[in-house]
PDB file of N, CA and C in Angstrom:
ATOM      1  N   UNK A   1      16.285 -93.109 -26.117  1.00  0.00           N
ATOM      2  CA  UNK A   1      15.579 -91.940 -26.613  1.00  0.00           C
ATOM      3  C   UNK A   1      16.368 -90.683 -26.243  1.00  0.00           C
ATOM      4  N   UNK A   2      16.487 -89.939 -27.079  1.00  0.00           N
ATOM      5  CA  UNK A   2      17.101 -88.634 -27.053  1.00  0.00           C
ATOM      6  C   UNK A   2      16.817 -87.698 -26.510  1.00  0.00           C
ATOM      7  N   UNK A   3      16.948 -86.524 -25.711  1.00  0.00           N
ATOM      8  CA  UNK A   3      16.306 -85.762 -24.695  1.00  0.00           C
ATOM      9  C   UNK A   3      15.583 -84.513 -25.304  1.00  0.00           C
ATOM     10  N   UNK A   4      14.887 -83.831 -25.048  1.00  0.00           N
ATOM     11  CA  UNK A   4      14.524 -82.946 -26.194  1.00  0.00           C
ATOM     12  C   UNK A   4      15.324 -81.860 -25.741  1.00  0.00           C
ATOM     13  N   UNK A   5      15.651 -80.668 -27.222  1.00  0.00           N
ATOM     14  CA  UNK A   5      16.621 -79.911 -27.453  1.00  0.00           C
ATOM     15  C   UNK A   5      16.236 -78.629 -26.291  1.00  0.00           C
ATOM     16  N   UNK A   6      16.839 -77.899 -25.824  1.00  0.00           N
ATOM     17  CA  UNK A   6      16.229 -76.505 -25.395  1.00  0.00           C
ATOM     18  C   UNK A   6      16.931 -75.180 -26.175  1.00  0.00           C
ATOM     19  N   UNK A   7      17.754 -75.814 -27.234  1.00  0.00           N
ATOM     20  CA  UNK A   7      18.209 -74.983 -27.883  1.00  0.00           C
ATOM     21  C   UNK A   7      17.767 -74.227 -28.796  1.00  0.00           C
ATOM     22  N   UNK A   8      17.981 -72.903 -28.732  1.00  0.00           N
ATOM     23  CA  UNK A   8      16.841 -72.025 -29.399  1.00  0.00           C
ATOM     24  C   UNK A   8      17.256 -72.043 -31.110  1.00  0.00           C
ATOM     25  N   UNK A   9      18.539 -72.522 -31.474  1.00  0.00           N
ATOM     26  CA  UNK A   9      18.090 -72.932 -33.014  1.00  0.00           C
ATOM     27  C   UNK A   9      16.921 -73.798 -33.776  1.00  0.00           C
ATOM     28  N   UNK A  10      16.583 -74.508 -32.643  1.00  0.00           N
ATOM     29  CA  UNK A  10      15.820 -75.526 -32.829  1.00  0.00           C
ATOM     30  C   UNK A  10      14.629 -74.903 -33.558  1.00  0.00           C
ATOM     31  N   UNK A  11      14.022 -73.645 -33.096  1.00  0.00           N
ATOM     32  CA  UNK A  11      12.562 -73.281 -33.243  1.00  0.00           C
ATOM     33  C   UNK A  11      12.883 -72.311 -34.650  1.00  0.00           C
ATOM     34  N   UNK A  12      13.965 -71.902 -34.744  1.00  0.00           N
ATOM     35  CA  UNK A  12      14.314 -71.228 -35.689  1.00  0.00           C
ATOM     36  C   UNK A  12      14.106 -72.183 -37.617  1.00  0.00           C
ATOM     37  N   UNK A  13      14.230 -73.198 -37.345  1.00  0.00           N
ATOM     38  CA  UNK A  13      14.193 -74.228 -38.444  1.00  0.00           C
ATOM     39  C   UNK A  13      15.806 -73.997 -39.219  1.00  0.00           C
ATOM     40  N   UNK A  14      16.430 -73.905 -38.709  1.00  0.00           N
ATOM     41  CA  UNK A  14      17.753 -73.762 -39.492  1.00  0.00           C
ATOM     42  C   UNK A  14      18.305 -75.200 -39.736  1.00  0.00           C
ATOM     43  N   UNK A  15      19.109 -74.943 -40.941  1.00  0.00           N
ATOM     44  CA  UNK A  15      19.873 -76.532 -41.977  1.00  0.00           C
ATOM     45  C   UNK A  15      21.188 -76.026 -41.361  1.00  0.00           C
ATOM     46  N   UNK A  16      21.783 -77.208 -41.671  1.00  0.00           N
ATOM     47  CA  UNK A  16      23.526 -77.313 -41.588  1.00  0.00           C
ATOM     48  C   UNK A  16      23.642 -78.408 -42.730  1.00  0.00           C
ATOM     49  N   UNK A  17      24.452 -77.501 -43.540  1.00  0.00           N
ATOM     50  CA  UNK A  17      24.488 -78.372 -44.696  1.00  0.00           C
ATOM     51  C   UNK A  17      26.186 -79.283 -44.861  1.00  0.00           C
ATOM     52  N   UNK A  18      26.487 -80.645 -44.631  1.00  0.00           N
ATOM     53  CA  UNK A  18      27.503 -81.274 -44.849  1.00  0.00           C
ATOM     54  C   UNK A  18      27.329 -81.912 -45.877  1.00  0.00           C
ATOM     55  N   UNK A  19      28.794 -81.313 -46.897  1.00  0.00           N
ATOM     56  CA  UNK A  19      28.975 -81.494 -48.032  1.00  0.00           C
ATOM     57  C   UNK A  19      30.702 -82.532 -47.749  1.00  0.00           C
ATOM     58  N   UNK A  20      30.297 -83.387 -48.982  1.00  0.00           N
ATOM     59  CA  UNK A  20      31.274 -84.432 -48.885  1.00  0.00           C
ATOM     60  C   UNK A  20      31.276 -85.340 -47.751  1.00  0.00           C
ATOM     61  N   UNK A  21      31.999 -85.995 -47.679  1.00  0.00           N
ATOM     62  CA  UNK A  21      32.196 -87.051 -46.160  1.00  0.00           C
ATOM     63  C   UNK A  21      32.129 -88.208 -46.801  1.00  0.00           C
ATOM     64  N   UNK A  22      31.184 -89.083 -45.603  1.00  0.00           N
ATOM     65  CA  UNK A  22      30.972 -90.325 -46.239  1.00  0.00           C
ATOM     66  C   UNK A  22      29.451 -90.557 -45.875  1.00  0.00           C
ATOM     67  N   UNK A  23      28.848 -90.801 -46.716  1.00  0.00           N
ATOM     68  CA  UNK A  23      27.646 -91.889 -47.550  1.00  0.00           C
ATOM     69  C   UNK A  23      26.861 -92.670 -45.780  1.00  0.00           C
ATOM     70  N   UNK A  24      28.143 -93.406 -45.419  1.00  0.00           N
ATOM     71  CA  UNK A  24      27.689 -94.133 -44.635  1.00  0.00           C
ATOM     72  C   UNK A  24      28.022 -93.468 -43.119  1.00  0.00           C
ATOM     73  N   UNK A  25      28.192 -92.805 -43.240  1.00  0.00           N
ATOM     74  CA  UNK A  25      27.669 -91.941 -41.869  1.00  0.00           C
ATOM     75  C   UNK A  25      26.885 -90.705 -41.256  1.00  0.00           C
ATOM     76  N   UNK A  26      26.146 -91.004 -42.323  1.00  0.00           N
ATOM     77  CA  UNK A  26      25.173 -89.356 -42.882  1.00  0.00           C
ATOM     78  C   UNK A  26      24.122 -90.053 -41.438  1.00  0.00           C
ATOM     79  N   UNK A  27      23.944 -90.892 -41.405  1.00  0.00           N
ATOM     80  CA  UNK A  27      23.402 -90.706 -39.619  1.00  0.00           C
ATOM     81  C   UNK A  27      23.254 -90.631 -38.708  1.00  0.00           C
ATOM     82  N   UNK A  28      25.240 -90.584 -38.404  1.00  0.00           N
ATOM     83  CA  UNK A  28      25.742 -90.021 -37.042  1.00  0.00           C
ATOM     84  C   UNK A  28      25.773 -88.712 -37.864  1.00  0.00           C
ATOM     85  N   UNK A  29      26.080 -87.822 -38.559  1.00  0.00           N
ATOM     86  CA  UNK A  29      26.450 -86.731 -38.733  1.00  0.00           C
ATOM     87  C   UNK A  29      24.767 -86.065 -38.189  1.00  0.00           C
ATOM     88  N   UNK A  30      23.850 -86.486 -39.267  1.00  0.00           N
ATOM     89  CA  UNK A  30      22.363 -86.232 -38.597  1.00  0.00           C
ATOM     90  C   UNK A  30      22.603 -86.054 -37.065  1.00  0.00           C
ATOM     91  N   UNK A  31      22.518 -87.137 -36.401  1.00  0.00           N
ATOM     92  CA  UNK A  31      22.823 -87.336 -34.672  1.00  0.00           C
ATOM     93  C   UNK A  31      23.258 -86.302 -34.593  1.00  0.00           C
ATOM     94  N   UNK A  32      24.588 -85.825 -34.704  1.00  0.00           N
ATOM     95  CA  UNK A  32      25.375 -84.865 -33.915  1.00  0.00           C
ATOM     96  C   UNK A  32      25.050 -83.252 -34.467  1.00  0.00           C
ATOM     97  N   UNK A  33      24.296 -83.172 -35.905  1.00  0.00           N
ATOM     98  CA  UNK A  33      23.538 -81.823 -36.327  1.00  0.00           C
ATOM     99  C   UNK A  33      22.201 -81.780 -35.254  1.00  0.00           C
ATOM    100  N   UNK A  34      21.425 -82.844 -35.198  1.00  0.00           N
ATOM    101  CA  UNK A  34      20.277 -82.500 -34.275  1.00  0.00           C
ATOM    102  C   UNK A  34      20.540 -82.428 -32.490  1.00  0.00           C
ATOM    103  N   UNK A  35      20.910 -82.411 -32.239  1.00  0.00           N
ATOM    104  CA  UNK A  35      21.719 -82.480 -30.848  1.00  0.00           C
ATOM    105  C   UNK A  35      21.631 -80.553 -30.163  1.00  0.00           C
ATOM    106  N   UNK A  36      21.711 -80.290 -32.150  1.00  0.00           N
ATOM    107  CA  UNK A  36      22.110 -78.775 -31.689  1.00  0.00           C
ATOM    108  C   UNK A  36      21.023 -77.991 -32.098  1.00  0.00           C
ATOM    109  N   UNK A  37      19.703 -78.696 -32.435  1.00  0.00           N
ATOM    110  CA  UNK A  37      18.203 -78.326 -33.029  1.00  0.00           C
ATOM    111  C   UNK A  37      18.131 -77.960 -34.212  1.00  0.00           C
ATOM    112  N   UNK A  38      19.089 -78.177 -34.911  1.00  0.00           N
ATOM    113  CA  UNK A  38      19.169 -77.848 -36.745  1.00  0.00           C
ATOM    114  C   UNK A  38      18.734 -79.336 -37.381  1.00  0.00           C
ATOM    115  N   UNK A  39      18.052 -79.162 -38.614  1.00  0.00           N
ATOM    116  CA  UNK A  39      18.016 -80.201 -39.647  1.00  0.00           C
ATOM    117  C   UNK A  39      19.384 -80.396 -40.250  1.00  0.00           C
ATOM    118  N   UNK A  40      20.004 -81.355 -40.722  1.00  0.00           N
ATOM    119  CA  UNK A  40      20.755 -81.422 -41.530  1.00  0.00           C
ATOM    120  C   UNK A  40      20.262 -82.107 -43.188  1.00  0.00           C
ATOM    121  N   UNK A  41      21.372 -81.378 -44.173  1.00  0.00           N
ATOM    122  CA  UNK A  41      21.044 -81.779 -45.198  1.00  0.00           C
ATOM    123  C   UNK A  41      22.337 -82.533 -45.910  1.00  0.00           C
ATOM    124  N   UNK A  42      23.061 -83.547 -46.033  1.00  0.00           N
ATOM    125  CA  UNK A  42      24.334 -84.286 -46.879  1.00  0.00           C
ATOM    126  C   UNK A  42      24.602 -84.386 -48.206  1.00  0.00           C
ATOM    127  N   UNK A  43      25.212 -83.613 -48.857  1.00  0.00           N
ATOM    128  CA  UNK A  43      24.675 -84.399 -49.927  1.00  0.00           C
ATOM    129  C   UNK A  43      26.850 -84.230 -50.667  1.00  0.00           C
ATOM    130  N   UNK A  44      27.004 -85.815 -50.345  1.00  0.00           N
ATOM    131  CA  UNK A  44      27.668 -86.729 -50.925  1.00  0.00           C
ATOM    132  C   UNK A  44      28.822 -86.667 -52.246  1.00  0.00           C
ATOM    133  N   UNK A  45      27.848 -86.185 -52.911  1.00  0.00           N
ATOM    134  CA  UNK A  45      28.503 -86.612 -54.549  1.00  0.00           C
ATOM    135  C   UNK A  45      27.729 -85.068 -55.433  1.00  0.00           C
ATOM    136  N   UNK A  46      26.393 -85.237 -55.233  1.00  0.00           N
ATOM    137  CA  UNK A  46      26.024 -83.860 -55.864  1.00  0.00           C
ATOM    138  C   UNK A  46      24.739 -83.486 -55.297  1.00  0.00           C
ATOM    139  N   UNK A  47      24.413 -82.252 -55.440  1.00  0.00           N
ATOM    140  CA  UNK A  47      23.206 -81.739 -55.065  1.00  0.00           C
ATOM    141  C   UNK A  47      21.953 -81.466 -56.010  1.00  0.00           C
ATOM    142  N   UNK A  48      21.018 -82.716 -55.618  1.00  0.00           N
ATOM    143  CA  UNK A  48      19.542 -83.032 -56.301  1.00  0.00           C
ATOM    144  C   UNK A  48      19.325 -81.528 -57.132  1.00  0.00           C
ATOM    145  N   UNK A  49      18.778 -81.497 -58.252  1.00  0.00           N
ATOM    146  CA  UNK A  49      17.892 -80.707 -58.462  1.00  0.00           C
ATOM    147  C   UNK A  49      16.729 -80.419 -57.665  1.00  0.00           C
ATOM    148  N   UNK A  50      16.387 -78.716 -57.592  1.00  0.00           N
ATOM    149  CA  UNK A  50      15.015 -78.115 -56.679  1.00  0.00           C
ATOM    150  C   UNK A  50      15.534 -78.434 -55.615  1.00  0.00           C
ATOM    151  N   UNK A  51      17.152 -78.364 -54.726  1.00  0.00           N
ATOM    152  CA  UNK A  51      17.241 -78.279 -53.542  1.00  0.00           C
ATOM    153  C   UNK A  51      17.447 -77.076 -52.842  1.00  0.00           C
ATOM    154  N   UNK A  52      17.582 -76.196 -53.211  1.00  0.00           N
ATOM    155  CA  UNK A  52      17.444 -74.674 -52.819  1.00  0.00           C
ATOM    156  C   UNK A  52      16.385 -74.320 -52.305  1.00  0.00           C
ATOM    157  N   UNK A  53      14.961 -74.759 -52.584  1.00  0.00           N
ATOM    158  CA  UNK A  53      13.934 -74.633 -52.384  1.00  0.00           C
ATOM    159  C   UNK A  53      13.314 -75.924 -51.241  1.00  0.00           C
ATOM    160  N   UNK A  54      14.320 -76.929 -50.701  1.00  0.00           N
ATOM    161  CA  UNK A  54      14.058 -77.300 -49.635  1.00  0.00           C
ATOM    162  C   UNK A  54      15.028 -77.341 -48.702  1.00  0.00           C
ATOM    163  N   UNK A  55      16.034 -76.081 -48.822  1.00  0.00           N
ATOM    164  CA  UNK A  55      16.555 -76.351 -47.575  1.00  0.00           C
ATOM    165  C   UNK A  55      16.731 -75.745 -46.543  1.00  0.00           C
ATOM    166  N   UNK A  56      15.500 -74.773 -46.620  1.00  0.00           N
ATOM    167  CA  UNK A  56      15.009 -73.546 -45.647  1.00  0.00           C
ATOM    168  C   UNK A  56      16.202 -72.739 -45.206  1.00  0.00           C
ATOM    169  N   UNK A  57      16.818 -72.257 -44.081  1.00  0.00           N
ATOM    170  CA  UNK A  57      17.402 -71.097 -43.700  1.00  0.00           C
ATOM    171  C   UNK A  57      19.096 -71.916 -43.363  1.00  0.00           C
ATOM    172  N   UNK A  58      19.640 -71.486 -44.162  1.00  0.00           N
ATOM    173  CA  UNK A  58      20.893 -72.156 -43.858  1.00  0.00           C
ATOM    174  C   UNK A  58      21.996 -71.936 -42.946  1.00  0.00           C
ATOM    175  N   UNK A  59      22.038 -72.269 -41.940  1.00  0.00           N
ATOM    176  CA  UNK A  59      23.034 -71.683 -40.377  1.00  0.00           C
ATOM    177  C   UNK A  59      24.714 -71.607 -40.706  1.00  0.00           C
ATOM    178  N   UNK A  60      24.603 -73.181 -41.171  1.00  0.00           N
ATOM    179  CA  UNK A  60      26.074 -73.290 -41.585  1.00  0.00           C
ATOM    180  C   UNK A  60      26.182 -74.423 -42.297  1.00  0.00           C
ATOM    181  N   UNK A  61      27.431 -74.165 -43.256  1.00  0.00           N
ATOM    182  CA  UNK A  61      28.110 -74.815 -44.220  1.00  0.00           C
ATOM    183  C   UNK A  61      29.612 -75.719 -43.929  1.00  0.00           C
ATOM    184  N   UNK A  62      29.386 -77.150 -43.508  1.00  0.00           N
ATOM    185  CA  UNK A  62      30.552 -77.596 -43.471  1.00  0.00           C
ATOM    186  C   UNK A  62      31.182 -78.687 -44.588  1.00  0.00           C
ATOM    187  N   UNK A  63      32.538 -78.458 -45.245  1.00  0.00           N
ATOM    188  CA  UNK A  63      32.799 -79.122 -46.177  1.00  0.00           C
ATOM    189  C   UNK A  63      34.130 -79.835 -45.948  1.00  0.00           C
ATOM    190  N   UNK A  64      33.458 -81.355 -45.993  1.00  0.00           N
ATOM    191  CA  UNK A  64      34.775 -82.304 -45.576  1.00  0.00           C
ATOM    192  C   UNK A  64      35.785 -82.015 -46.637  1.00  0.00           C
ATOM    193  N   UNK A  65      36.748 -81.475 -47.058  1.00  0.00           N
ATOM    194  CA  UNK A  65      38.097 -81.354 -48.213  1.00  0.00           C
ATOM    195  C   UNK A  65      38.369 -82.322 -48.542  1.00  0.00           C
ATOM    196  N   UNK A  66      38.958 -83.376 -47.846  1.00  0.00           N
ATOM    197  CA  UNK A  66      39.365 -84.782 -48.094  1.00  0.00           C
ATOM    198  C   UNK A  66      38.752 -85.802 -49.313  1.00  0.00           C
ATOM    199  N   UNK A  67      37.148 -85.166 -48.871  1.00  0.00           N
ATOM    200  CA  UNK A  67      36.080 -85.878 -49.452  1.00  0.00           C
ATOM    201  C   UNK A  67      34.827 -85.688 -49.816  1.00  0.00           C
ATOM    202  N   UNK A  68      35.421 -84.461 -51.075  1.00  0.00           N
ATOM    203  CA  UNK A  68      34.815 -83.965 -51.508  1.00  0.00           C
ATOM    204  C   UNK A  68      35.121 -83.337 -53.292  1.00  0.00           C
ATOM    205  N   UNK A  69      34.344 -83.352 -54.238  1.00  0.00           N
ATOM    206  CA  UNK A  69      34.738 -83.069 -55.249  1.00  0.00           C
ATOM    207  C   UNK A  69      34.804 -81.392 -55.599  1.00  0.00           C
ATOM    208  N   UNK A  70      35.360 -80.934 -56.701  1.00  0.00           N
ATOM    209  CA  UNK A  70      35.440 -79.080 -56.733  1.00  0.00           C
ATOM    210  C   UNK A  70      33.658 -78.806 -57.132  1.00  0.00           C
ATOM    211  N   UNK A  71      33.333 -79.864 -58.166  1.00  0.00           N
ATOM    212  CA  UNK A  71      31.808 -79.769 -58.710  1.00  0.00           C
ATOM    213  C   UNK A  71      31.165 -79.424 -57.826  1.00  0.00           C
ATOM    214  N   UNK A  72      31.155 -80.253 -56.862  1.00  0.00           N
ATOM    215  CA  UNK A  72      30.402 -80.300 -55.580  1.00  0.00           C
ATOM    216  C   UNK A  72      30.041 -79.504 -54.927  1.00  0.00           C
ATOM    217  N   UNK A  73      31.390 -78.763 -54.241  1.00  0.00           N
ATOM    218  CA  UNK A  73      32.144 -77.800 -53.502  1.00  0.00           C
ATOM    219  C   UNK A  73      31.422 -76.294 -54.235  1.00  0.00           C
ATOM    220  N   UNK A  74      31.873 -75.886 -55.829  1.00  0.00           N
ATOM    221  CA  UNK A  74      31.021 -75.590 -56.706  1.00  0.00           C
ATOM    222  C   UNK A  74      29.300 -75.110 -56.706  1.00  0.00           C
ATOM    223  N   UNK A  75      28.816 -76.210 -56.784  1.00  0.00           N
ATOM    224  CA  UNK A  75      27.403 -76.472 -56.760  1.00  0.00           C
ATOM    225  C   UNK A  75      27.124 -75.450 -55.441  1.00  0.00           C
ATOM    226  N   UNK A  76      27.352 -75.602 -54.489  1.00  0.00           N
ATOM    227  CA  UNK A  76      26.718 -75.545 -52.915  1.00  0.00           C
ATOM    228  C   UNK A  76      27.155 -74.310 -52.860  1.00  0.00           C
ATOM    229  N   UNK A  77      27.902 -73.380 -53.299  1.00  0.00           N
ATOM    230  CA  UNK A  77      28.200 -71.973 -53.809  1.00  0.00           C
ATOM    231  C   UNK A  77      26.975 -71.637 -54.051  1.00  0.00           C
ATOM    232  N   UNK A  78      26.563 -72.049 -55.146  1.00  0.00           N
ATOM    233  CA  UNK A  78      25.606 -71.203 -55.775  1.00  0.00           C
ATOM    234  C   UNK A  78      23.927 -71.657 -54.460  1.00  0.00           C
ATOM    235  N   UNK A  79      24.062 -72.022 -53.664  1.00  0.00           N
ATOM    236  CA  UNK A  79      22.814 -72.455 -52.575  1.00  0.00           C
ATOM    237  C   UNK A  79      22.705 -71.725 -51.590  1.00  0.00           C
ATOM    238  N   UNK A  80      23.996 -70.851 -51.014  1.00  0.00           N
ATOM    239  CA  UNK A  80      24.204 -70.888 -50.023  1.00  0.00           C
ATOM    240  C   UNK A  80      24.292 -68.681 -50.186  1.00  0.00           C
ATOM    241  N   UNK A  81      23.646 -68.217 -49.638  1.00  0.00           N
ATOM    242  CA  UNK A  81      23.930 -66.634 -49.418  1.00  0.00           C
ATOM    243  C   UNK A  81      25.034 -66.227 -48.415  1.00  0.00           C
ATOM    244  N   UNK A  82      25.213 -66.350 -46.795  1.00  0.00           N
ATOM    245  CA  UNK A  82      25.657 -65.644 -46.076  1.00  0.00           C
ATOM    246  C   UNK A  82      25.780 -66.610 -45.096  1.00  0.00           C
ATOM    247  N   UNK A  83      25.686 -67.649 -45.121  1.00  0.00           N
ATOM    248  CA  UNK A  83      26.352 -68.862 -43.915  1.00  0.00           C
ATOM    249  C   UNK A  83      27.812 -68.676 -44.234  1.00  0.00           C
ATOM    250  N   UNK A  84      28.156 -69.087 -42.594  1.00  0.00           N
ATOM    251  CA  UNK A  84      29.913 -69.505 -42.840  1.00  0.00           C
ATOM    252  C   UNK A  84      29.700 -70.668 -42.656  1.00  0.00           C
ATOM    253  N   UNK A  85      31.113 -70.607 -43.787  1.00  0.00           N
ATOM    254  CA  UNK A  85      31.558 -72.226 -43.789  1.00  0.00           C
ATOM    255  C   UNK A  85      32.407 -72.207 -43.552  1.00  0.00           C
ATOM    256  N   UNK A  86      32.593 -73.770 -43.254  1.00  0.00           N
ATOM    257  CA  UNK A  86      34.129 -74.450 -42.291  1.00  0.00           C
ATOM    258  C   UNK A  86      34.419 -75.576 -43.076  1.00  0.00           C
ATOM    259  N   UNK A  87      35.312 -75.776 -42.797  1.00  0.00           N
ATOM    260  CA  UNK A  87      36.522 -76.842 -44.090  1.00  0.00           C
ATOM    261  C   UNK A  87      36.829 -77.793 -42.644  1.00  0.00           C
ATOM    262  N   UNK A  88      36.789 -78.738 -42.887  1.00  0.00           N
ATOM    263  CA  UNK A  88      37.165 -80.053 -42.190  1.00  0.00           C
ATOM    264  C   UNK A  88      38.391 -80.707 -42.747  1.00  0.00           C
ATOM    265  N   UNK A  89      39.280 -81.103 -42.601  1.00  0.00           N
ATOM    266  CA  UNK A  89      40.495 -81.918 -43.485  1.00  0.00           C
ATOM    267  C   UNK A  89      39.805 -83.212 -43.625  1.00  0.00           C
ATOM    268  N   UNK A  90      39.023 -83.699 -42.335  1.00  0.00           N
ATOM    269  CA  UNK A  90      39.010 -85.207 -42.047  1.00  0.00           C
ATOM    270  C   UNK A  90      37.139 -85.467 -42.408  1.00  0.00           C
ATOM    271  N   UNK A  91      37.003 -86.336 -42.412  1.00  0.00           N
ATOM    272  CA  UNK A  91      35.353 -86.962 -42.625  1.00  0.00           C
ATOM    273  C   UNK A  91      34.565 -87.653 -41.543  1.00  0.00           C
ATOM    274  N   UNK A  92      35.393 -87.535 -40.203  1.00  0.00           N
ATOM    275  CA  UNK A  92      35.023 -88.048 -39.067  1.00  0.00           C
ATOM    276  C   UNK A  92      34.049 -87.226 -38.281  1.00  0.00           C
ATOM    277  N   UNK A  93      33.197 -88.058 -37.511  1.00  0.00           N
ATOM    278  CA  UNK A  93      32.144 -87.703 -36.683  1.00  0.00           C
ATOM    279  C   UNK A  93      32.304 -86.642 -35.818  1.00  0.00           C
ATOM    280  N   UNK A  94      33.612 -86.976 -35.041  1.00  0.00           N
ATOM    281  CA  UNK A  94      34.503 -86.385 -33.752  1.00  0.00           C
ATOM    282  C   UNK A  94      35.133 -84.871 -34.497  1.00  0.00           C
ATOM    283  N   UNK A  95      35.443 -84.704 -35.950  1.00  0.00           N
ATOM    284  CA  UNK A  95      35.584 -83.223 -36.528  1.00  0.00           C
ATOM    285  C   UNK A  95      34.168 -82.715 -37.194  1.00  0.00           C
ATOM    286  N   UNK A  96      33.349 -83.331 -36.966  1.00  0.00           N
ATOM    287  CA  UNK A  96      32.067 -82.525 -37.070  1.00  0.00           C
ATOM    288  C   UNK A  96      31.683 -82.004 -36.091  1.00  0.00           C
ATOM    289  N   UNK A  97      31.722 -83.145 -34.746  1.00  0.00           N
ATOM    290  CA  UNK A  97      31.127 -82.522 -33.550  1.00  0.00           C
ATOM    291  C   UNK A  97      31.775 -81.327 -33.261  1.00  0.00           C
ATOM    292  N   UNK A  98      33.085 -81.132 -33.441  1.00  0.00           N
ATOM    293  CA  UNK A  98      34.259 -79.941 -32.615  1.00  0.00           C
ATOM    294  C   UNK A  98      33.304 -78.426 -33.242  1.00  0.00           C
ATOM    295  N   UNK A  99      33.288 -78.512 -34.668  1.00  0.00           N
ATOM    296  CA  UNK A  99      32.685 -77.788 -35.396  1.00  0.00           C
ATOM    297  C   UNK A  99      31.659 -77.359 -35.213  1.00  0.00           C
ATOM    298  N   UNK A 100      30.485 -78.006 -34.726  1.00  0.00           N
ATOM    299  CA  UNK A 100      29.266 -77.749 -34.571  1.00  0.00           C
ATOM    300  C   UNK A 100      29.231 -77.119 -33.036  1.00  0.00           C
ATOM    301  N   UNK A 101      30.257 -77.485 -32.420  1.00  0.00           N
ATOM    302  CA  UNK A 101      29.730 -77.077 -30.876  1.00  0.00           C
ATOM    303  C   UNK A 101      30.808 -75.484 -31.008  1.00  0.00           C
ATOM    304  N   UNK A 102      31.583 -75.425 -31.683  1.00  0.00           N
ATOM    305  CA  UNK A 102      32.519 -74.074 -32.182  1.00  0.00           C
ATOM    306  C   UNK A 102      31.546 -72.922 -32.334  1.00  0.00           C
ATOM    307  N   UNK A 103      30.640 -73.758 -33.585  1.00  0.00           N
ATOM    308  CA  UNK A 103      29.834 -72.536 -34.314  1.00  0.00           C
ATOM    309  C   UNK A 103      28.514 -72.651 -33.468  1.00  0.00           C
ATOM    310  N   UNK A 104      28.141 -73.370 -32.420  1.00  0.00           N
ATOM    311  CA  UNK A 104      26.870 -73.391 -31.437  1.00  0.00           C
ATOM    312  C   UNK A 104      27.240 -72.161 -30.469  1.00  0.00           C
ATOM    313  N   UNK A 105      28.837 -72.435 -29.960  1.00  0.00           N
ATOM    314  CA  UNK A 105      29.259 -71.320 -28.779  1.00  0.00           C
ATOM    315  C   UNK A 105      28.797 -70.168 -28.729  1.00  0.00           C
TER     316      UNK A 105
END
C-alpha cells in the first residue's frame, strides 16, 4: 500500500497529461504521476472526444517524441492553455520520473 501524498498538488486536483509512450505502461506512468498528487491522463494514439471537459486543471504536459504521432501532438495543442510542456526522447518510466520530480522541485 502506498503512503498517502502530503503534497499540496494533491488537493489542488491537477492532471499531468502523457501523450504518446506506450499503451502498456500507462500504469507505472499513473504510479509515478500519483506519487506527486496529480491525476494523470494518457492518451496513446488520440484524444477521445469531450476530453477537455474531463481533464480539470492541467499542471503539465509531457510528450514522449519517439512515440508519438504530429496528429496527436496536434490534438493536445488545442486542450491545453498555459501548462509547460516537456519533450521526452525516450518512453521510459525512469524519463518520466526525472521529469516529474524536475517540474515538482
Amino acid at each position: 500500500m502506498k503512503p498517502a501524498t502530503t503534497d499540496s498538488k494533491a488537493s489542488t486536483g491537477q492532471t499531468v497529461l502523457v501523450i504518446g509512450g506506450s499503451g502498456g505502461l500507462s500504469g507505472r506512468y499513473r504510479d509515478i504521476v500519483e506519487e506527486h498528487g496529480c491525476s494523470l491522463r494518457h492518451y496513446e494514439d488520440k484524444v477521445p472526444p469531450g476530453a477537455r471537459r474531463r481533464l480539470g486543471r492541467v499542471a503539465l504536459v509531457v510528450i514522449m517524441v519517439g512515440m508519438v504521432s504530429h496528429a496527436l501532438r496536434d490534438q493536445v495543442k488545442g486542450l491545453v492553455d498555459d501548462a509547460p510542456v516537456v519533450y521526452l526522447r525516450t518512453a521510459s518510466t525512469s524519463a518520466l520520473r526525472a521529469a516529474i520530480e524536475r517540474w515538482a522541485a
